[in-house]
C-alpha atoms as a PDB file:
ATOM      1  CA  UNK A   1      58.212  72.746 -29.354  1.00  0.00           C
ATOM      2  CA  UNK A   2      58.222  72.270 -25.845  1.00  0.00           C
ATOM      3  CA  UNK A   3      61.714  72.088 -24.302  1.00  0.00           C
ATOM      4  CA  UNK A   4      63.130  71.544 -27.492  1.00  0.00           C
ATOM      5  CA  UNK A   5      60.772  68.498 -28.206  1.00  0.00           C
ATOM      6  CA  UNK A   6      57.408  68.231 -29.774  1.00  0.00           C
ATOM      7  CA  UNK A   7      54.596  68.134 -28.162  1.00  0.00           C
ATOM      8  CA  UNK A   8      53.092  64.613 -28.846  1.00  0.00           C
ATOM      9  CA  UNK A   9      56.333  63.095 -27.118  1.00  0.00           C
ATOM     10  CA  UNK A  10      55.725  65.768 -24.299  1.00  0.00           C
ATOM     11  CA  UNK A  11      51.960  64.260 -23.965  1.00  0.00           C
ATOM     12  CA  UNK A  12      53.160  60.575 -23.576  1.00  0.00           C
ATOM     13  CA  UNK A  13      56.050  61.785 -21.200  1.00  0.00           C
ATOM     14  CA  UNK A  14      53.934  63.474 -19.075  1.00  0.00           C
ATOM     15  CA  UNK A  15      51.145  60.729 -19.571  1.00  0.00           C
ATOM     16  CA  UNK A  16      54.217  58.274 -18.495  1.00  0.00           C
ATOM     17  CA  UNK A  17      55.158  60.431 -15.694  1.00  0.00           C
ATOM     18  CA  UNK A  18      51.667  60.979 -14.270  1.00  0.00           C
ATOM     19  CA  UNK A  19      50.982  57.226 -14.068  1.00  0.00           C
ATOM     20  CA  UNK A  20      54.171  56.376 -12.604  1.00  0.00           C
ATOM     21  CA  UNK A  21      53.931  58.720  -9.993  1.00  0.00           C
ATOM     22  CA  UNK A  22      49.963  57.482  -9.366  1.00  0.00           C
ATOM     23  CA  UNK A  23      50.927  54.057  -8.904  1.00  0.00           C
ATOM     24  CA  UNK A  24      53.791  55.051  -7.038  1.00  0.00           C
ATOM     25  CA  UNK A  25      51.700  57.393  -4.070  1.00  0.00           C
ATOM     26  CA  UNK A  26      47.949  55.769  -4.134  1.00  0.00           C
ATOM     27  CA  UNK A  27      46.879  53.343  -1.103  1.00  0.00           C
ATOM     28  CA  UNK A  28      44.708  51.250  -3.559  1.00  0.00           C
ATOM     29  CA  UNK A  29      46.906  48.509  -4.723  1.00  0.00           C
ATOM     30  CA  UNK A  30      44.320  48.172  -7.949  1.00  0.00           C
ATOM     31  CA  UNK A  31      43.928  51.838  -8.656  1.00  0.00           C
ATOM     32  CA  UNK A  32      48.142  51.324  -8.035  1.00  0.00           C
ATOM     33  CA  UNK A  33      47.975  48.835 -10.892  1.00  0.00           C
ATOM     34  CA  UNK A  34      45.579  50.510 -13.473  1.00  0.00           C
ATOM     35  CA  UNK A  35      47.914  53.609 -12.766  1.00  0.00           C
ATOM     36  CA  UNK A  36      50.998  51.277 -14.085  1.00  0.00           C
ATOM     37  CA  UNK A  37      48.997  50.328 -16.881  1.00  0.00           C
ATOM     38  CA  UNK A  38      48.517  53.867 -17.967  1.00  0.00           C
ATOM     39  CA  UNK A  39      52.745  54.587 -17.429  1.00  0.00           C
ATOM     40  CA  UNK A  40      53.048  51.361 -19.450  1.00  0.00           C
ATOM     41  CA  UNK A  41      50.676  52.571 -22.110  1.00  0.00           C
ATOM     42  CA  UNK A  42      52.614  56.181 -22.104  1.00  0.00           C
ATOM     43  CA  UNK A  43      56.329  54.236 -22.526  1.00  0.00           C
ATOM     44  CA  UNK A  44      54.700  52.202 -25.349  1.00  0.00           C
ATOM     45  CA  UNK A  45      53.754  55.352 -26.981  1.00  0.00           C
ATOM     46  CA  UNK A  46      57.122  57.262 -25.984  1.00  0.00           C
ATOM     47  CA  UNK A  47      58.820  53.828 -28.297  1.00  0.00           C
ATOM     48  CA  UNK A  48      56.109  54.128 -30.888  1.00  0.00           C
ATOM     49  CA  UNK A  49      57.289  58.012 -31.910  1.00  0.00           C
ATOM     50  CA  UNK A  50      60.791  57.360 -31.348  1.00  0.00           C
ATOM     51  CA  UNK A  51      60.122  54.722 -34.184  1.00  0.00           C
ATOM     52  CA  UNK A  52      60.980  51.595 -32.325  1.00  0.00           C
ATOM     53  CA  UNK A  53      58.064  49.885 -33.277  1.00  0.00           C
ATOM     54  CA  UNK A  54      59.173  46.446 -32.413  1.00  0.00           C
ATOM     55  CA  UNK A  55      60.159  47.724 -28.512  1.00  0.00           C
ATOM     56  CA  UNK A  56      56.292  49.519 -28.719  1.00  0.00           C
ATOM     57  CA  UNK A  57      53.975  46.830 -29.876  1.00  0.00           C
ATOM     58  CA  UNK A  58      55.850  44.393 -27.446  1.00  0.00           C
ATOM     59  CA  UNK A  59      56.044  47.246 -24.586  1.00  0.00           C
ATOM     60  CA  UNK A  60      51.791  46.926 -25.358  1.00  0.00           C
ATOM     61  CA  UNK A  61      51.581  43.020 -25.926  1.00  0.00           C
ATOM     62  CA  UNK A  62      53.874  41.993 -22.934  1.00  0.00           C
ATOM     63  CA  UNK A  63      53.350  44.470 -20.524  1.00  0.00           C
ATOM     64  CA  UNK A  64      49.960  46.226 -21.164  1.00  0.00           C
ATOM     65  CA  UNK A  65      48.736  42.916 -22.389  1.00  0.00           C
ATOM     66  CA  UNK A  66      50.286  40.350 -19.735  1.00  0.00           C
ATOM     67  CA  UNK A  67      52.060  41.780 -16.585  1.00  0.00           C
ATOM     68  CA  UNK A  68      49.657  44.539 -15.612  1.00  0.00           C
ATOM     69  CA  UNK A  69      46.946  41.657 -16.086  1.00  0.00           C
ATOM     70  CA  UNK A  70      48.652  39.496 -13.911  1.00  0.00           C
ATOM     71  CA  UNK A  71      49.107  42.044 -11.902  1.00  0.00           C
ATOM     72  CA  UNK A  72      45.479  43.339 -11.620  1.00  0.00           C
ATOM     73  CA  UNK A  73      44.622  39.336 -11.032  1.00  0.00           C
ATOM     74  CA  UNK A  74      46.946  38.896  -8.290  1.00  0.00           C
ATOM     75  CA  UNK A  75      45.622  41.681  -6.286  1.00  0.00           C
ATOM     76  CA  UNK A  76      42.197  40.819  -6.839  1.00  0.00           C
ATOM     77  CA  UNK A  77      42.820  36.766  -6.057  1.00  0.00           C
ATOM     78  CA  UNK A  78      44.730  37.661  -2.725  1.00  0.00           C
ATOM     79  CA  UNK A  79      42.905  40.371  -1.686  1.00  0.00           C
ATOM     80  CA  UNK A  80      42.492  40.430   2.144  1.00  0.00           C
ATOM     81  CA  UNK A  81      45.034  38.045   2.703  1.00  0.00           C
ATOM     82  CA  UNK A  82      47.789  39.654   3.774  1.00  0.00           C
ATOM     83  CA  UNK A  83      48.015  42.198   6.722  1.00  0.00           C
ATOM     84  CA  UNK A  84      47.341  45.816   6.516  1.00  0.00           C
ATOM     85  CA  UNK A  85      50.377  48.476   6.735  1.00  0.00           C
ATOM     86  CA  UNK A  86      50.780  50.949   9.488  1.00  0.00           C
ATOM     87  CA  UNK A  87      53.377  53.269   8.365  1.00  0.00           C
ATOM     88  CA  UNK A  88      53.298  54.014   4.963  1.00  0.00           C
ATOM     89  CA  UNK A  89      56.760  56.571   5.375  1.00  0.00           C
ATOM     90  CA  UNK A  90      59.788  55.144   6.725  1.00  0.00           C
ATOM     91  CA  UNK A  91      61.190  57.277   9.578  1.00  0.00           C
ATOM     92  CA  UNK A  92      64.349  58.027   8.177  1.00  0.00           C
ATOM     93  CA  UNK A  93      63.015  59.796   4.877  1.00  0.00           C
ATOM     94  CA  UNK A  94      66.056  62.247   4.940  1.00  0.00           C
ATOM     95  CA  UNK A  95      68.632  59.098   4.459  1.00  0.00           C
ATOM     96  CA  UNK A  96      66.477  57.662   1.832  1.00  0.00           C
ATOM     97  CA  UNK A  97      66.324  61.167   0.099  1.00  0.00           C
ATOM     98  CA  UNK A  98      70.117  61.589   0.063  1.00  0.00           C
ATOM     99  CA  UNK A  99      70.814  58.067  -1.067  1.00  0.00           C
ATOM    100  CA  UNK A 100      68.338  58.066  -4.050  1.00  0.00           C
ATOM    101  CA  UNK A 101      70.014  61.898  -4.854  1.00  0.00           C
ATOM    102  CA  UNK A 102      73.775  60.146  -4.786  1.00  0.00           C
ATOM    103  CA  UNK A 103      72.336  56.776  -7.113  1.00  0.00           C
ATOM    104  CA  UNK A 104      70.731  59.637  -9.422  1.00  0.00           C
ATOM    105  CA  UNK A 105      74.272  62.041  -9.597  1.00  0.00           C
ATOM    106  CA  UNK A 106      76.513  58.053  -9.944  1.00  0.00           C
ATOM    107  CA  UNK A 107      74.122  57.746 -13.114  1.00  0.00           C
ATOM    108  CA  UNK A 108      74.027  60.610 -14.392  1.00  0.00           C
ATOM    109  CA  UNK A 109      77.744  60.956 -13.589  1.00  0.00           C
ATOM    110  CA  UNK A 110      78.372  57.676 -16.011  1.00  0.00           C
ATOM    111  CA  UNK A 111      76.302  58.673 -18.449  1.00  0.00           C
ATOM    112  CA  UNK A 112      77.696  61.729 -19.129  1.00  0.00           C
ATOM    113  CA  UNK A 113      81.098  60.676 -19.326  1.00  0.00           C
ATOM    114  CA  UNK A 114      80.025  57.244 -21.231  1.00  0.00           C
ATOM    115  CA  UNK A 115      78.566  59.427 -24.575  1.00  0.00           C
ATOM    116  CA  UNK A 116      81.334  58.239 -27.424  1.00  0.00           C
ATOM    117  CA  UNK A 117      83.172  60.943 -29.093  1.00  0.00           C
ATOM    118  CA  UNK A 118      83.887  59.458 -32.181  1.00  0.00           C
ATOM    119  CA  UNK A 119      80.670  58.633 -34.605  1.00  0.00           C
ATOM    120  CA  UNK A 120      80.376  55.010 -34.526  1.00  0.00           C
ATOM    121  CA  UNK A 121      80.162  52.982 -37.684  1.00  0.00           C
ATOM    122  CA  UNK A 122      76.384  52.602 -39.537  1.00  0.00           C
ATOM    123  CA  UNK A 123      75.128  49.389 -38.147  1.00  0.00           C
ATOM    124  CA  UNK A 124      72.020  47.161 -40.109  1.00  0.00           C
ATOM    125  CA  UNK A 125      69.058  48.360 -38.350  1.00  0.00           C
ATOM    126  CA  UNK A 126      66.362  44.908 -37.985  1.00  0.00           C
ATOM    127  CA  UNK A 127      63.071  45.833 -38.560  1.00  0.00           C
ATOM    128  CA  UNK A 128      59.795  44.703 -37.562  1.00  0.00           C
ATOM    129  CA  UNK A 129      59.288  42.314 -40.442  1.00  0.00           C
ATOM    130  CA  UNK A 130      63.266  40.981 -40.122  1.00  0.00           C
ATOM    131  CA  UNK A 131      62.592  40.036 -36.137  1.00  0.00           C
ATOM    132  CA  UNK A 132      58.966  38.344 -36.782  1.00  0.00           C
ATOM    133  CA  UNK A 133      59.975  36.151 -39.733  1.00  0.00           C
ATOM    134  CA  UNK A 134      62.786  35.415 -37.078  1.00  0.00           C
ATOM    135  CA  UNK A 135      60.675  34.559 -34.694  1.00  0.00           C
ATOM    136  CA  UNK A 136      58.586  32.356 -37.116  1.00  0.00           C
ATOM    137  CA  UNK A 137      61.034  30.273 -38.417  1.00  0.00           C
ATOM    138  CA  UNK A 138      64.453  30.334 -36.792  1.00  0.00           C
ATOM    139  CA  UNK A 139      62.750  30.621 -32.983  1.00  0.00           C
ATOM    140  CA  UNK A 140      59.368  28.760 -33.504  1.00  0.00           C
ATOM    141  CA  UNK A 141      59.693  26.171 -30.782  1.00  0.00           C
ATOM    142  CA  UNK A 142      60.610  28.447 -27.569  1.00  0.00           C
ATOM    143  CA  UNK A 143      58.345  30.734 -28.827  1.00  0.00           C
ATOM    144  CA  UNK A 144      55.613  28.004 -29.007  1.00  0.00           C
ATOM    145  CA  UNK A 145      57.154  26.547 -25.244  1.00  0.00           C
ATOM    146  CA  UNK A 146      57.073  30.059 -24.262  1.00  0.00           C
ATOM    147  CA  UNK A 147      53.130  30.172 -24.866  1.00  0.00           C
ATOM    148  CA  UNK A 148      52.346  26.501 -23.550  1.00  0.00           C
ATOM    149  CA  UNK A 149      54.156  27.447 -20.440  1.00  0.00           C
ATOM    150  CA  UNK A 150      52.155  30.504 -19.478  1.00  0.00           C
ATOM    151  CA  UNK A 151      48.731  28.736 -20.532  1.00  0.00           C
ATOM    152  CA  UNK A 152      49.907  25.846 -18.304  1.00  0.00           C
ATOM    153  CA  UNK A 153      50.342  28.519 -15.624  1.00  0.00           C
ATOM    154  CA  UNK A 154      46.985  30.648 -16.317  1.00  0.00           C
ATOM    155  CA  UNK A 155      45.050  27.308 -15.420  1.00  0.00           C
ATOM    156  CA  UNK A 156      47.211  26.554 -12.708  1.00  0.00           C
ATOM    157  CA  UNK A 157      46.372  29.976 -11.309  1.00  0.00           C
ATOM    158  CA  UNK A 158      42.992  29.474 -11.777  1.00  0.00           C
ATOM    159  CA  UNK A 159      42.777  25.928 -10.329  1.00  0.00           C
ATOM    160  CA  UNK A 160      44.265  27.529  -7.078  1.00  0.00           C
ATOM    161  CA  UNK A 161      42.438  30.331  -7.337  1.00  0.00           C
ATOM    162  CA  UNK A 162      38.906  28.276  -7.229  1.00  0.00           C
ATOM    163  CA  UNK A 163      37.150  27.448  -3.305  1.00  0.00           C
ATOM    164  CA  UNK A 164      37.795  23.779  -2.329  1.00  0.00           C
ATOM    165  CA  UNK A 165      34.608  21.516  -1.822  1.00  0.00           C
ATOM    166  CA  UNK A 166      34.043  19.858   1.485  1.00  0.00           C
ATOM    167  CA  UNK A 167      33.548  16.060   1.206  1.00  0.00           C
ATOM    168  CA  UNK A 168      29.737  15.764   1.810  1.00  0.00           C
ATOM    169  CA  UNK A 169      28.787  15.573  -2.192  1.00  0.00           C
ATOM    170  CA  UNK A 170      30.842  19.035  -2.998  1.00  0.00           C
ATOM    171  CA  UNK A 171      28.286  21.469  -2.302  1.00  0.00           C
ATOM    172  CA  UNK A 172      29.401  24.372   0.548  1.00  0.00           C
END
């Protein structure tokens, strides 16, 4: 055990960690992106052990599977549109240093004083099978709007991602 926890959750921390901090410091915006895939991969994994499967799979379906892909697509359909930044730092690092060192103490301040005393009564905990026959019968419909609106806006993407034809017969 590695700082009192085992060392497969120690891996996907410091797998988390490492990408985080990648896309957090490179200058590539996609190498930025792949680099939040591989923190979003490392959470999904952190959920996975603590045996949240439900929270995992969707960490890996909606995140891994959709945002970072959106992501990744974004970059790559605007690329060279916008303008190129000069200063990467701010000039008043110090301030921004002490302000993000007060947030962290506030939280960690109400978190400490927000842990319960008292054991709290055994709740029923839903499980993976409980939430998907949920979704399949009792939440069908949004689910199913849910999916015709993104299609609806993966071709709308596309469509404004494709060149425009000139009027002489289409052809560029």
């Amino acid at each position: 055990m590695i700082f009192g926890v085992g060392l497969p959750f120690f891996l996907a921390a410091m797998i988390t960690l490492i990408g985080a901090l990648a896309a957090a410091t490179m200058r590539n915006l996609v190498h930025c992106a792949l680099s939040l895939t591989v923190a979003f991969g490392g959470l999904a994994l952190i959920y996975l052990q603590l045996d949240a499967q439900f929270a995992g799979f969707a960490q890996i379906l909606v995140y891994i599977g959709a945002v970072a892909i959106l992501v990744v697509f974004a970059i790559l359909l605007t690329r060279g549109v916008g303008t190129t930044l000069i200063h990467v730092y701010a000039q008043k690092w110090v301030l921004g240093l002490l302000l993000a060192a007060g947030v962290f103490a506030l939280l960690g301040w109400a978190v400490l004083t927000s842990i319960p005393r008292v054991a709290a009564p055994a709740i029923a905990v839903p499980t993976v099978l409980a939430i998907g026959q949920s979704l399949m019968y009792d939440y069908v419909l949004p689910l199913e709007i849910t999916a015709v609106l993104l299609t609806v806006a993966l071709i709308g993407a596309v469509i404004v991602a494709m060149p425009e034809f000139k009027k002489n017969g289409g052809a560029e």
